[in-house]
N, C-alpha and C. Protein backbone atom coordinates (compact mmCIF):
# COMPACT_ATOMS: atom_id res chain seq x y z
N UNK A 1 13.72 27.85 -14.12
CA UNK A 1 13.71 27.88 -15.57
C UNK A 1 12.30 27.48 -16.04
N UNK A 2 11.76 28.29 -16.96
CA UNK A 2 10.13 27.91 -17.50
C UNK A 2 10.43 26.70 -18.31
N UNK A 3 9.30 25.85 -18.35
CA UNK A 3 9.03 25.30 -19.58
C UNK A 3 9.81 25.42 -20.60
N UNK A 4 9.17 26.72 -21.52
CA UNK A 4 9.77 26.74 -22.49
C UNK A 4 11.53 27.13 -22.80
N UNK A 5 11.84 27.56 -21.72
CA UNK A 5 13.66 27.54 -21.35
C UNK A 5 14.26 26.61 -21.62
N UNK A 6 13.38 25.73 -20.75
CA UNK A 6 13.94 23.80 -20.81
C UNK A 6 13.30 23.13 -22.29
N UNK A 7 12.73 23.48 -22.68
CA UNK A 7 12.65 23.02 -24.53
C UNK A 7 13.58 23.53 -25.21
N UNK A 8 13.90 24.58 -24.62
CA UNK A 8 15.05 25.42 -25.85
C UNK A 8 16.39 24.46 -25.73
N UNK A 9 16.91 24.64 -24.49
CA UNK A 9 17.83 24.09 -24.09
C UNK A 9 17.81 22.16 -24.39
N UNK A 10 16.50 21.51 -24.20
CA UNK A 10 16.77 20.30 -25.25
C UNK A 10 16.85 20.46 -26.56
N UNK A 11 16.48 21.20 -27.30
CA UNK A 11 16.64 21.29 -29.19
C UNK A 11 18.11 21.94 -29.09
N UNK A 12 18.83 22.64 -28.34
CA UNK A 12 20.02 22.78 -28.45
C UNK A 12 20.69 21.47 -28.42
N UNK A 13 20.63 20.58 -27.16
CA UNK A 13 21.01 19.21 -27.43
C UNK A 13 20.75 18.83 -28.36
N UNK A 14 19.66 18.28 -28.91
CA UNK A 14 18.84 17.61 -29.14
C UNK A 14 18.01 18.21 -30.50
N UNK A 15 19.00 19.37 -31.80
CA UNK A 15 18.53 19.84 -33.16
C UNK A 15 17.49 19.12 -33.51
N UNK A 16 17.16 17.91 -33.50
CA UNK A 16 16.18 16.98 -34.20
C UNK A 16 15.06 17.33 -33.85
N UNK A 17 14.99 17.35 -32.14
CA UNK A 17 13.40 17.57 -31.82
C UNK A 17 12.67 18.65 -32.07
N UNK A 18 13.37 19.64 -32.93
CA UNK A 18 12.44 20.96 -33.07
C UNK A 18 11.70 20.96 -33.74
N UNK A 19 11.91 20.45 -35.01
CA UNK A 19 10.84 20.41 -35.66
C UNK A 19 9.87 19.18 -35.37
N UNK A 20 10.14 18.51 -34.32
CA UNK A 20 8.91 17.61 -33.68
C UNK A 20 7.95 18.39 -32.35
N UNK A 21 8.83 19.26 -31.58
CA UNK A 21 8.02 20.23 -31.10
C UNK A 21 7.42 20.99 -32.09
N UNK A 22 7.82 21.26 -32.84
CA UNK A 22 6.87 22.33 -33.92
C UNK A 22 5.99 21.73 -34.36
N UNK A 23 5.82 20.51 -34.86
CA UNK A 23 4.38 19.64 -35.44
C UNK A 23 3.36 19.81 -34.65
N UNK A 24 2.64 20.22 -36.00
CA UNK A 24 1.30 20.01 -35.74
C UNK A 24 0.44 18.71 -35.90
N UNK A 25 -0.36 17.81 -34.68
CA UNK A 25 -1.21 17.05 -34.63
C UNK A 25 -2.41 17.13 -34.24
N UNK A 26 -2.79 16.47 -35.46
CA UNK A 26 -4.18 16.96 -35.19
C UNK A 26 -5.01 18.37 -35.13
N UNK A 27 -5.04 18.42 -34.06
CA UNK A 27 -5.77 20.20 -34.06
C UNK A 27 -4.61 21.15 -33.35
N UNK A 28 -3.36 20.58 -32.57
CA UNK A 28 -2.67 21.33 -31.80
C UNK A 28 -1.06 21.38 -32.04
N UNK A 29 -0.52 22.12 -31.76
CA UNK A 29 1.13 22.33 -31.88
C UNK A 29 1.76 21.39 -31.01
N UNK A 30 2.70 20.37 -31.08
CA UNK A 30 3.09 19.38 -29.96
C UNK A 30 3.43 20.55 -28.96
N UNK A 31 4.32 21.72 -28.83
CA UNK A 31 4.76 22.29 -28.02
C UNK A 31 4.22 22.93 -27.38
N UNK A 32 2.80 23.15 -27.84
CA UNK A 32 1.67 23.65 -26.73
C UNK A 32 1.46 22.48 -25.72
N UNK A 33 1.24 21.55 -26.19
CA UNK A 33 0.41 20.31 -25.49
C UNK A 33 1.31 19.89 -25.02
N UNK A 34 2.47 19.68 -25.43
CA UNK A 34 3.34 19.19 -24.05
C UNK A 34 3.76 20.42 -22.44
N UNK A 35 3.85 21.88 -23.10
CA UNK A 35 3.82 22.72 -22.20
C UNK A 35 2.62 23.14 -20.97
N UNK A 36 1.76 22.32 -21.86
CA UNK A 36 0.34 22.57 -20.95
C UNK A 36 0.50 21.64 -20.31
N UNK A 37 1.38 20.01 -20.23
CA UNK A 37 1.53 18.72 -19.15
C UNK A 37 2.31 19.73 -18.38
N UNK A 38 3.11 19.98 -18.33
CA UNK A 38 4.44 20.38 -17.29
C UNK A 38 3.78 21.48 -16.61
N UNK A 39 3.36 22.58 -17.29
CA UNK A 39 2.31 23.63 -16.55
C UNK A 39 1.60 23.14 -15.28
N UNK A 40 0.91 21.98 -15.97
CA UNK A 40 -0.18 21.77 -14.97
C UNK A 40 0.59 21.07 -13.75
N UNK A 41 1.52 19.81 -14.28
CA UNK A 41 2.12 19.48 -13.44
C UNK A 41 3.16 20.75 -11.97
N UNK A 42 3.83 21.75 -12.67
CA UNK A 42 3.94 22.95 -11.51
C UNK A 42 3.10 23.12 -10.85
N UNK A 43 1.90 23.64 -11.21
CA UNK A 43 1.16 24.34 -10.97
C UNK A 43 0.34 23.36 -10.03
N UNK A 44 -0.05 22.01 -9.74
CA UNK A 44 -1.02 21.39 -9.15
C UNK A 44 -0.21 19.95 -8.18
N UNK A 45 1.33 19.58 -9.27
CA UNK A 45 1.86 18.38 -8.38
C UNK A 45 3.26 18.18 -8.01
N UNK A 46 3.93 19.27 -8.28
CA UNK A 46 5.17 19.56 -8.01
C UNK A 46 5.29 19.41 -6.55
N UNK A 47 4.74 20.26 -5.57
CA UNK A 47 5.15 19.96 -4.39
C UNK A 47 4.88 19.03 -3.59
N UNK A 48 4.35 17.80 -4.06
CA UNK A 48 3.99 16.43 -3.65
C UNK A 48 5.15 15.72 -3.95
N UNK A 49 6.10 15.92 -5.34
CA UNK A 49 7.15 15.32 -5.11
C UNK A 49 8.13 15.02 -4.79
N UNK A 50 9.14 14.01 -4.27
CA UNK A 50 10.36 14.11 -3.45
C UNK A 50 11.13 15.21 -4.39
N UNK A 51 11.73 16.32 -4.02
CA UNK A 51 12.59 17.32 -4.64
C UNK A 51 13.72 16.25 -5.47
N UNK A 52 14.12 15.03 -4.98
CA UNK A 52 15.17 14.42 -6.07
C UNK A 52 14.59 13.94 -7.31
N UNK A 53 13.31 13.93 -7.38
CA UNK A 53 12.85 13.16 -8.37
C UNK A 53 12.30 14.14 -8.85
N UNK A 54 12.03 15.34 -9.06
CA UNK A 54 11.38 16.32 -9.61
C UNK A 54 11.74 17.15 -11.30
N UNK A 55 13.42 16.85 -11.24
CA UNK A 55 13.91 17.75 -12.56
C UNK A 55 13.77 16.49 -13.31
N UNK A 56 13.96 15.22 -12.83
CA UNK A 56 13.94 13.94 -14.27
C UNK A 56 12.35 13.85 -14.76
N UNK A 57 11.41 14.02 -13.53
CA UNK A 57 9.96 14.19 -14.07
C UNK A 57 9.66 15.00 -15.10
N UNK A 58 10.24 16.15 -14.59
CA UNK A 58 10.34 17.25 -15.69
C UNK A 58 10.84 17.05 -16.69
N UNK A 59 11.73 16.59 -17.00
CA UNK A 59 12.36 16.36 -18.64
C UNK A 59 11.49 15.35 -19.40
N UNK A 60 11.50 14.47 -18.37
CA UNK A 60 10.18 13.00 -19.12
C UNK A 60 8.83 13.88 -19.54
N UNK A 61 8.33 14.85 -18.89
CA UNK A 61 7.27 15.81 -18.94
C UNK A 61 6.84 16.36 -20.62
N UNK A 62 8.81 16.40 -20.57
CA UNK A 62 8.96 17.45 -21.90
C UNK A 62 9.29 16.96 -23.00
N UNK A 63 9.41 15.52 -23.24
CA UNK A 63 9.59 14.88 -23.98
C UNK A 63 8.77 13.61 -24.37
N UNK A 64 7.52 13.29 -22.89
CA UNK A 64 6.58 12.24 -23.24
C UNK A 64 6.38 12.05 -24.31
N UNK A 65 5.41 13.09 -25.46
CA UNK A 65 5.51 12.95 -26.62
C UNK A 65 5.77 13.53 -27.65
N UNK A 66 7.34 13.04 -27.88
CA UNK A 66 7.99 13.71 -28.75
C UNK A 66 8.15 12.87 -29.72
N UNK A 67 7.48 11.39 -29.90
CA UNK A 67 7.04 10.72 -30.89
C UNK A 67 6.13 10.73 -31.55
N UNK A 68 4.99 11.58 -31.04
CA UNK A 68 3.98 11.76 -31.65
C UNK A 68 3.65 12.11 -32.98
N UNK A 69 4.76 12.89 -33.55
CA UNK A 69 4.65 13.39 -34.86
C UNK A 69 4.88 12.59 -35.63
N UNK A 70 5.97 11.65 -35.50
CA UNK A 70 6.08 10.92 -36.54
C UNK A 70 5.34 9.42 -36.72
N UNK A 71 4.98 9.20 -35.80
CA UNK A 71 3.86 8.04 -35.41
C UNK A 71 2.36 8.84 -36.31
N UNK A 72 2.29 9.57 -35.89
CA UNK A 72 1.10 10.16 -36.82
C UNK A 72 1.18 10.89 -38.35
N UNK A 73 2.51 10.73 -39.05
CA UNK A 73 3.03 11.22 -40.06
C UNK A 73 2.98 9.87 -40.89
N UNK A 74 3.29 8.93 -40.33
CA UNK A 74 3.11 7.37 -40.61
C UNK A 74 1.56 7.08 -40.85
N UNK A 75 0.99 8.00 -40.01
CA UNK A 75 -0.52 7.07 -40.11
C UNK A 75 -0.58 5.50 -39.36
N UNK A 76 0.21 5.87 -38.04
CA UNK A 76 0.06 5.39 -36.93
C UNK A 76 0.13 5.13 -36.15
N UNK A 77 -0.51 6.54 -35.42
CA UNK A 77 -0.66 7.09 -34.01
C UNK A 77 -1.12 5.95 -32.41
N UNK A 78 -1.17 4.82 -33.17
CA UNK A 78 -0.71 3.64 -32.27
C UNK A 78 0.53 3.74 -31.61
N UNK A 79 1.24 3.60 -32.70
CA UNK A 79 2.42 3.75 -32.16
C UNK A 79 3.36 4.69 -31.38
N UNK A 80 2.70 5.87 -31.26
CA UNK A 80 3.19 7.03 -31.01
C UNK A 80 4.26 6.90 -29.83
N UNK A 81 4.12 6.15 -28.89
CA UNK A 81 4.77 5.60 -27.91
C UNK A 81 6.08 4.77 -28.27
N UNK A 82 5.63 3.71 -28.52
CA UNK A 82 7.45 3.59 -29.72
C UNK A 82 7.99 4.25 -29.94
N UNK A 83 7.58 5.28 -30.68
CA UNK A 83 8.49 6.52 -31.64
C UNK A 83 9.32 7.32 -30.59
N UNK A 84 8.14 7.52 -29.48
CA UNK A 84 8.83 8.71 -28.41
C UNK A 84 9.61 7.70 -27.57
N UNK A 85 9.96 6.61 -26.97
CA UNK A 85 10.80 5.44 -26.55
C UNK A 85 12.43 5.40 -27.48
N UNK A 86 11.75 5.19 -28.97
CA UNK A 86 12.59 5.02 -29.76
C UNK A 86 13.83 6.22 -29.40
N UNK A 87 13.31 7.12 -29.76
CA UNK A 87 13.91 8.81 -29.86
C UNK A 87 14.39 8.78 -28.33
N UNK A 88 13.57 8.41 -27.32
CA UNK A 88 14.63 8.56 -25.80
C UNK A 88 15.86 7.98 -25.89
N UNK A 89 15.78 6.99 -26.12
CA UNK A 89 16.64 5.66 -26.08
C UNK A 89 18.01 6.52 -27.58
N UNK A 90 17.62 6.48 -28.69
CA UNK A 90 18.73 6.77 -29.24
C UNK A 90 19.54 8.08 -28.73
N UNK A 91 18.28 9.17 -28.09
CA UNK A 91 19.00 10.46 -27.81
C UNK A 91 19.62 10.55 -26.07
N UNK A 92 19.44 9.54 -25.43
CA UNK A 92 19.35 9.62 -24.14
C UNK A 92 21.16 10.16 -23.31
N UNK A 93 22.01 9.97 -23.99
CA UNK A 93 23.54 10.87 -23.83
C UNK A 93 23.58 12.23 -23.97
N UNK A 94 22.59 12.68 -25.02
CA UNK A 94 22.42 13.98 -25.73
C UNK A 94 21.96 14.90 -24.73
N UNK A 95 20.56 13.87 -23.64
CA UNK A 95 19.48 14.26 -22.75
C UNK A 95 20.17 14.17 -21.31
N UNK A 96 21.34 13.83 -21.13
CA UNK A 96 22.25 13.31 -20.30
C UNK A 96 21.32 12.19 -19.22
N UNK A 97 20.61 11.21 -19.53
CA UNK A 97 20.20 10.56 -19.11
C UNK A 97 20.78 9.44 -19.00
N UNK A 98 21.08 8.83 -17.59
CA UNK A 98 21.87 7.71 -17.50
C UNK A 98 20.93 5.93 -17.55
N UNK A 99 21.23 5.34 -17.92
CA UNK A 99 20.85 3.98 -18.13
C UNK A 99 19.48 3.84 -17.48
N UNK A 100 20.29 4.00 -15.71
CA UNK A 100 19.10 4.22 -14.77
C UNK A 100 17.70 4.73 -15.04
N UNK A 101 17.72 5.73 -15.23
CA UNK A 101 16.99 6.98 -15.63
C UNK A 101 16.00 6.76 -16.91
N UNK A 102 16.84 6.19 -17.77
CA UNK A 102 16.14 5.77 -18.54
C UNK A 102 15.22 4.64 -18.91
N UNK A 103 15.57 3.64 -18.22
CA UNK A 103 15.09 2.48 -17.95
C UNK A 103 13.47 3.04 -17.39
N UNK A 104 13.45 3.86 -16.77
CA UNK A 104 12.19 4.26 -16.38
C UNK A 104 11.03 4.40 -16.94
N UNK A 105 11.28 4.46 -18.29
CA UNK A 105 10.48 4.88 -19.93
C UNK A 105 10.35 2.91 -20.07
């Protein structure tokens, strides 16, 4: 499944984050710039990792910053990390992420 398969399929979970993939920061679309982490990550470090740990990388991939928009809508992109924590943590059933899993963030 590409990238962008696995974004679709979280905003299906996950209605809220679309229009946070759709923001624009700064100079770029979040959904470019997060597709260009996971890209690169295929493309250069995928096969270094243990195959069990590979699809949760991937989702963390696709959601690192999905706080970004509103941390910078605030006017403060400090925080941007909170926001995207915040948003794991409330959506993390949605993301079927278990406690475990999440704790990782």
């Amino acid at each position: 499944m590409s990238g962008i398969e696995r974004i679709e399929k979280i905003c299906q979970r996950v209605p809220d984050f679309k229009n946070l993939y759709n923001a624009r920061v700064i100079h770029y679309i979040m959904k470019d710039h997060i597709l260009n982490v996971y890209n690169q990550f295929e493309k250069y470090f995928e096969e270094d990792f243990i195959k069990s740990d590979v699809e949760i990388f991937k989702l963390f991939l696709l959601i690192h910053d999905i706080g970004k928009p509103i941390a910078y809508n605030k006017g403060e992109r400090e925080k941007q990390y909170d926001e995207t924590i915040e948003l794991i943590i409330k959506y993390k059933a949605d993301l079927d992420l278990s406690d475990e899993k999440s704790d990782i963030i």
